[in-house]
C-alpha atoms as a PDB file:
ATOM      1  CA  UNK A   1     -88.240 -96.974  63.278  1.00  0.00           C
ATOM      2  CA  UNK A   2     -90.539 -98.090  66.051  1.00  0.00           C
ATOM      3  CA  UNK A   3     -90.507 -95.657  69.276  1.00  0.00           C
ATOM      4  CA  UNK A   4     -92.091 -95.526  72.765  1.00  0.00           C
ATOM      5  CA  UNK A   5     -92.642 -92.339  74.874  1.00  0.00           C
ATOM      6  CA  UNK A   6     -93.260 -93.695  78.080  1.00  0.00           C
ATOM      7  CA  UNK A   7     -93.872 -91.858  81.061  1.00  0.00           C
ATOM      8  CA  UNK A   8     -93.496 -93.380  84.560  1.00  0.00           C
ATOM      9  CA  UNK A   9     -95.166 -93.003  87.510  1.00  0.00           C
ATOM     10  CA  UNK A  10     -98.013 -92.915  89.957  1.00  0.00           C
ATOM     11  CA  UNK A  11    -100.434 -90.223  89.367  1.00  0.00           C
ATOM     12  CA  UNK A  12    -101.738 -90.862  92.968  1.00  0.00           C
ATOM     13  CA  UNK A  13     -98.544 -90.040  94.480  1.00  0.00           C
ATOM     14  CA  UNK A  14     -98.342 -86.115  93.980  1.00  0.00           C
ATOM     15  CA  UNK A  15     -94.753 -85.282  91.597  1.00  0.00           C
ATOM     16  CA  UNK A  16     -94.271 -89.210  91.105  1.00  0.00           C
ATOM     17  CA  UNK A  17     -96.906 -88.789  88.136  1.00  0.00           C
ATOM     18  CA  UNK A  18     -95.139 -85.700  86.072  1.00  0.00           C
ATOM     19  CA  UNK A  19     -94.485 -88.867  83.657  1.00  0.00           C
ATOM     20  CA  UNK A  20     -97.678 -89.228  83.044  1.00  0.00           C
ATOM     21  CA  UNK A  21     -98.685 -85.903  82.753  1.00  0.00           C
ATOM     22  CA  UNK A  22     -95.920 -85.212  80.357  1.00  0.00           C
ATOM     23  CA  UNK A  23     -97.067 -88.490  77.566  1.00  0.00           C
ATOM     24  CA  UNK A  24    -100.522 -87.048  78.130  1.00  0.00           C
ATOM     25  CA  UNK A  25     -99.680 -83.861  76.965  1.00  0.00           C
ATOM     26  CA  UNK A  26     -97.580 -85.243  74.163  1.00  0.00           C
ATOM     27  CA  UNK A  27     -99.939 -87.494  73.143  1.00  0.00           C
ATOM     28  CA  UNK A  28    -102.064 -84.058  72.345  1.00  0.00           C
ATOM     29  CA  UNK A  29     -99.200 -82.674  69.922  1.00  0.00           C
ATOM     30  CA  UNK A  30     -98.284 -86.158  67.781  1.00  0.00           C
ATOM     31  CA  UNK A  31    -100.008 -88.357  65.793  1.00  0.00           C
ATOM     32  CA  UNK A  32     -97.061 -90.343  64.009  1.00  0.00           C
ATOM     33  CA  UNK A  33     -98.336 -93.896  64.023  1.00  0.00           C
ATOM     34  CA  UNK A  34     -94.704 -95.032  64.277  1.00  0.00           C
ATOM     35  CA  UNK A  35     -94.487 -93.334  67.715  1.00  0.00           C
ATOM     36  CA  UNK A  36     -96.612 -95.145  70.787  1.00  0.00           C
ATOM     37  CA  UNK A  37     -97.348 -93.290  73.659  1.00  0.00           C
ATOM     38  CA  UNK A  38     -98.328 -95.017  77.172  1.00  0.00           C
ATOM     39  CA  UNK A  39     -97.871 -94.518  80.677  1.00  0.00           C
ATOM     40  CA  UNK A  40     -96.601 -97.404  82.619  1.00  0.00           C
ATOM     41  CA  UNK A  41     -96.438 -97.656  86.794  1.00  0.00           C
ATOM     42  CA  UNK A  42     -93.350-100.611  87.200  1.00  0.00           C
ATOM     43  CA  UNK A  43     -89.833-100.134  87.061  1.00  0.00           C
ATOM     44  CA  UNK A  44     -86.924-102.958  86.562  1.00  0.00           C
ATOM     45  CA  UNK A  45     -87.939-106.125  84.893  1.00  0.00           C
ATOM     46  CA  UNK A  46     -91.444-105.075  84.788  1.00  0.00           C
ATOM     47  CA  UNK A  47     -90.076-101.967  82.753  1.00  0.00           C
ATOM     48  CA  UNK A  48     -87.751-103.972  80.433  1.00  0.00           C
ATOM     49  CA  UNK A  49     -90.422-106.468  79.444  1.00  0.00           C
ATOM     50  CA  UNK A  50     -92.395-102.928  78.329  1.00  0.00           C
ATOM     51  CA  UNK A  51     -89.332-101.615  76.092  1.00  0.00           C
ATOM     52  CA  UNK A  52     -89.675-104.911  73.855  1.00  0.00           C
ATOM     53  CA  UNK A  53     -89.732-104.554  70.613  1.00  0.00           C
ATOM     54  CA  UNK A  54     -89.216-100.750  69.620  1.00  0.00           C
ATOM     55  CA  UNK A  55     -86.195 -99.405  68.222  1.00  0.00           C
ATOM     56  CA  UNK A  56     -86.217 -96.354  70.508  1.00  0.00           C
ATOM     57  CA  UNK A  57     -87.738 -95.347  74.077  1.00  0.00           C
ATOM     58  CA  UNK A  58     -87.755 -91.879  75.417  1.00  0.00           C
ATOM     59  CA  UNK A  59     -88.931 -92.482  79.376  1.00  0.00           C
ATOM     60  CA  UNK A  60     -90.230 -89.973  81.073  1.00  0.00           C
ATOM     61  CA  UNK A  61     -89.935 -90.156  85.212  1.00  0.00           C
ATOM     62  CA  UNK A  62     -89.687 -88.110  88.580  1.00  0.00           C
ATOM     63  CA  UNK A  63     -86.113 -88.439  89.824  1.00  0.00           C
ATOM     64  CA  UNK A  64     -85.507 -87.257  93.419  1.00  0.00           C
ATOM     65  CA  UNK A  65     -81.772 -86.373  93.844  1.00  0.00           C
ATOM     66  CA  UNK A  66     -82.300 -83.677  96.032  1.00  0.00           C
ATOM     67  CA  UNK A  67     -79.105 -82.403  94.420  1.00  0.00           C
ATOM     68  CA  UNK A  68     -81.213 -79.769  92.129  1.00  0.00           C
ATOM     69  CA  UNK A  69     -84.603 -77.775  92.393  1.00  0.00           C
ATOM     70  CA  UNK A  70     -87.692 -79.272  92.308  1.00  0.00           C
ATOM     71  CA  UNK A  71     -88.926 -78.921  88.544  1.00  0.00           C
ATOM     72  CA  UNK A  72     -85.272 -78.895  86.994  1.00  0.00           C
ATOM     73  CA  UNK A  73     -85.368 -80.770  83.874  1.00  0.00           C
ATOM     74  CA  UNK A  74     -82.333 -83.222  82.695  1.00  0.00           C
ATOM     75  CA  UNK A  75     -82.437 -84.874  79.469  1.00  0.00           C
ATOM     76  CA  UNK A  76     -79.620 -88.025  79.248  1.00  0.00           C
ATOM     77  CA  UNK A  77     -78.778 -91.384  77.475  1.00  0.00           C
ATOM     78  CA  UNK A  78     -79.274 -94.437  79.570  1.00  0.00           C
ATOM     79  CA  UNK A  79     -75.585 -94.743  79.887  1.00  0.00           C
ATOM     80  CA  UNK A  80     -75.365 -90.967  81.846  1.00  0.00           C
ATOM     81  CA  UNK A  81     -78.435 -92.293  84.558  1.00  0.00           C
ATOM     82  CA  UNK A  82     -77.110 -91.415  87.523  1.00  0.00           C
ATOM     83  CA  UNK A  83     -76.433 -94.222  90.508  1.00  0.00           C
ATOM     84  CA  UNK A  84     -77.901 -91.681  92.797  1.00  0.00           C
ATOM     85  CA  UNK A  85     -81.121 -91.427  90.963  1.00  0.00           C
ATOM     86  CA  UNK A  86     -84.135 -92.628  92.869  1.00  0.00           C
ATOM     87  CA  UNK A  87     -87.312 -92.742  90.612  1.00  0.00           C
ATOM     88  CA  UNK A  88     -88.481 -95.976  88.837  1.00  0.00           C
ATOM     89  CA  UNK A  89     -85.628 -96.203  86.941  1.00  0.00           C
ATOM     90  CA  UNK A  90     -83.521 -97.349  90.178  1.00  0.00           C
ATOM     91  CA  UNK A  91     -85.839 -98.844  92.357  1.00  0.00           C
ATOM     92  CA  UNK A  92     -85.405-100.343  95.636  1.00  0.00           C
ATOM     93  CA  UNK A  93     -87.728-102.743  95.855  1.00  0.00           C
ATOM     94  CA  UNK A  94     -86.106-104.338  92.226  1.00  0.00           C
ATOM     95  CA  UNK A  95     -83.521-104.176  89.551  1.00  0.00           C
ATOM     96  CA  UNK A  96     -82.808-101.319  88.705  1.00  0.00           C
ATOM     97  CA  UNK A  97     -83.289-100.322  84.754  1.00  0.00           C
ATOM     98  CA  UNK A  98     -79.661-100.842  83.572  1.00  0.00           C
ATOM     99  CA  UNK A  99     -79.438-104.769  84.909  1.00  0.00           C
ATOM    100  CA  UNK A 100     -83.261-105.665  83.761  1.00  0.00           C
ATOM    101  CA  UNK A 101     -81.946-104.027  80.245  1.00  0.00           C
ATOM    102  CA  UNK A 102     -78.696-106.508  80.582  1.00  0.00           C
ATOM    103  CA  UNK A 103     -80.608-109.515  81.696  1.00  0.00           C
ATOM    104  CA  UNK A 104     -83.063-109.090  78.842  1.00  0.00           C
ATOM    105  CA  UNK A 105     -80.214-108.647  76.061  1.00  0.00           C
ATOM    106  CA  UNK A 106     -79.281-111.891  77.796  1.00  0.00           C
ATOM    107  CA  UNK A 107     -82.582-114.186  77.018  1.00  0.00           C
ATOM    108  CA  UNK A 108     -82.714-112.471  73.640  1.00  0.00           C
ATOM    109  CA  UNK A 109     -85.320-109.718  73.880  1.00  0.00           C
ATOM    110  CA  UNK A 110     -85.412-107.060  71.217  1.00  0.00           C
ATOM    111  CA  UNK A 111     -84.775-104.235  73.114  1.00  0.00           C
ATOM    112  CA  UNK A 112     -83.707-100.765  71.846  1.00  0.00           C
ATOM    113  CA  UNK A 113     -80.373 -99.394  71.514  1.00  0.00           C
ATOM    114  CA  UNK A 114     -81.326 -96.083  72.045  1.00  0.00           C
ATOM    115  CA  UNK A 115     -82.653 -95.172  75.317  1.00  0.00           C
ATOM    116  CA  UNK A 116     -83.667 -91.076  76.114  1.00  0.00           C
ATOM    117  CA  UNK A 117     -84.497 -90.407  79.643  1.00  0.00           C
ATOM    118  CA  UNK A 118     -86.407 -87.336  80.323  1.00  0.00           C
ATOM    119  CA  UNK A 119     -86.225 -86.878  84.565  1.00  0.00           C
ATOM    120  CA  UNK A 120     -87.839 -83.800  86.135  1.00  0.00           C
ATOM    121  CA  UNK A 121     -86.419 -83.355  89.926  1.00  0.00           C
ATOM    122  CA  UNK A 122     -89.263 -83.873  92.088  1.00  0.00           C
ATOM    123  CA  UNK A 123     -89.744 -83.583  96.047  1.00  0.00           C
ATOM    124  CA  UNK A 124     -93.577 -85.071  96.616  1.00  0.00           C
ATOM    125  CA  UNK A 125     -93.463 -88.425  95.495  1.00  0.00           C
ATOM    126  CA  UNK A 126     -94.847 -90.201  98.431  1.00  0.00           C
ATOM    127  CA  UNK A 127     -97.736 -87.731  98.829  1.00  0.00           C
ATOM    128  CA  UNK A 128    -101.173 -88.971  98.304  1.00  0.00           C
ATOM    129  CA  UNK A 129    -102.283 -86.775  95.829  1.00  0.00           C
ATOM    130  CA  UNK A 130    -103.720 -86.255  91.954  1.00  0.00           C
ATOM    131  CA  UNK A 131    -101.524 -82.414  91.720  1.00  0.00           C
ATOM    132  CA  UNK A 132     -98.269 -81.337  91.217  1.00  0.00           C
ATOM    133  CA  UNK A 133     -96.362 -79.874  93.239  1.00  0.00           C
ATOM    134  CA  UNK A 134     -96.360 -75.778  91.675  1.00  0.00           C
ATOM    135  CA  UNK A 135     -92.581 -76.038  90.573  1.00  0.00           C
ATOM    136  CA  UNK A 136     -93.223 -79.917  88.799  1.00  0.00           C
ATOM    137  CA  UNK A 137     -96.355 -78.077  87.389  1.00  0.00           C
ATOM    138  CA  UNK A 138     -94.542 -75.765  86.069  1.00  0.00           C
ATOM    139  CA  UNK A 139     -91.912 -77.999  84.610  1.00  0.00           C
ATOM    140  CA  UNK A 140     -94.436 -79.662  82.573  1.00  0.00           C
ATOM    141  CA  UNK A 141     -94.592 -77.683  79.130  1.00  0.00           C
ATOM    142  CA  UNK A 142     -91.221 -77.251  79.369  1.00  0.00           C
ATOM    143  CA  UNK A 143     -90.322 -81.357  79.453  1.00  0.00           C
ATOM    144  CA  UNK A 144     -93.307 -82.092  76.803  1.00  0.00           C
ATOM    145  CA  UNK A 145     -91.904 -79.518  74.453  1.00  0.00           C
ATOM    146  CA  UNK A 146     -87.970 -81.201  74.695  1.00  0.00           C
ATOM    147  CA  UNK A 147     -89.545 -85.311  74.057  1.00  0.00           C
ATOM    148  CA  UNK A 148     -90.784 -82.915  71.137  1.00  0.00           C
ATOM    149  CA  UNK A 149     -87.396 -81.902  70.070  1.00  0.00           C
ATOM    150  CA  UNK A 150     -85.769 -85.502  70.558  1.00  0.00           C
ATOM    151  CA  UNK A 151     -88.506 -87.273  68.682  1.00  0.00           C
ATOM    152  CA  UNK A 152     -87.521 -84.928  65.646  1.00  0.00           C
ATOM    153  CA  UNK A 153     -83.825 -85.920  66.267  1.00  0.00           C
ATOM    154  CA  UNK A 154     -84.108 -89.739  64.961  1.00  0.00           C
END
């Protein structure tokens, strides 16, 4: 089985790149050749057209619901993303990840069936900054530690 841990992101924009620090960090821990790890900065079709070809995906992204505390962690199938959710899996300026999926399905593309989103509530996404925010930061080892757990549940 073919997987992809990808984290999403901007690590210039403050929270917006916990993705990315999360895949780094589990990049450190794995070293399954079966399981890619990458980073990616696009969201919609951009995103889709990423996802081709692996059997499994566990994405990794800031969501800002401001409906929980910065740094809360929720772990959900692509089916449970929330409408409300505003990261790069629901963008604004595109598709968001649910139609790119369909519209790929559509034109053929081997995409996977299973889809794991890992979202960490941010607040600082439009910040121009290379940190964390302290409560993100602290999320961190936490989120890398439960794409841990789920890539031993396949």
């Amino acid at each position: 089985m073919k997987c992809l841990v990808l984290g999403l992101g901007n690590p210039l924009l403050g929270d917006d790149g916990v993705g990315w620090r999360v895949a780094e960090q589990v990049r450190a821990h794995l070293t399954d050749p079966s399981i890619e790890i990458d980073c990616h900065v696009g969201g919609g079709l951009s995103l889709m057209e990423r996802l081709i070809g692996y059997d499994r995906a566990i994405i990794i992204d800031a969501i800002n619901t401001g409906r929980k505390p910065p740094g809360t962690i929720d772990c959900f199938g692509l089916a449970d993303l929330p409408s409300y959710a505003q990261s790069h899996l629901a963008s604004a300026h595109e598709t968001t990840l649910h139609t790119a999926l369909q519209v790929g399905r559509t034109m053929g593309a081997a995409l996977p069936d299973d889809i794991t989103i890992i979202a960490i509530e941010a607040q600082n996404v439009y910040d121009f900054s290379e940190e964390l925010s302290p409560a993100v930061a602290n999320a961190v080892p936490q989120a890398v530690k439960l794409v841990i757990e789920q890539l031993g549940n396949r």
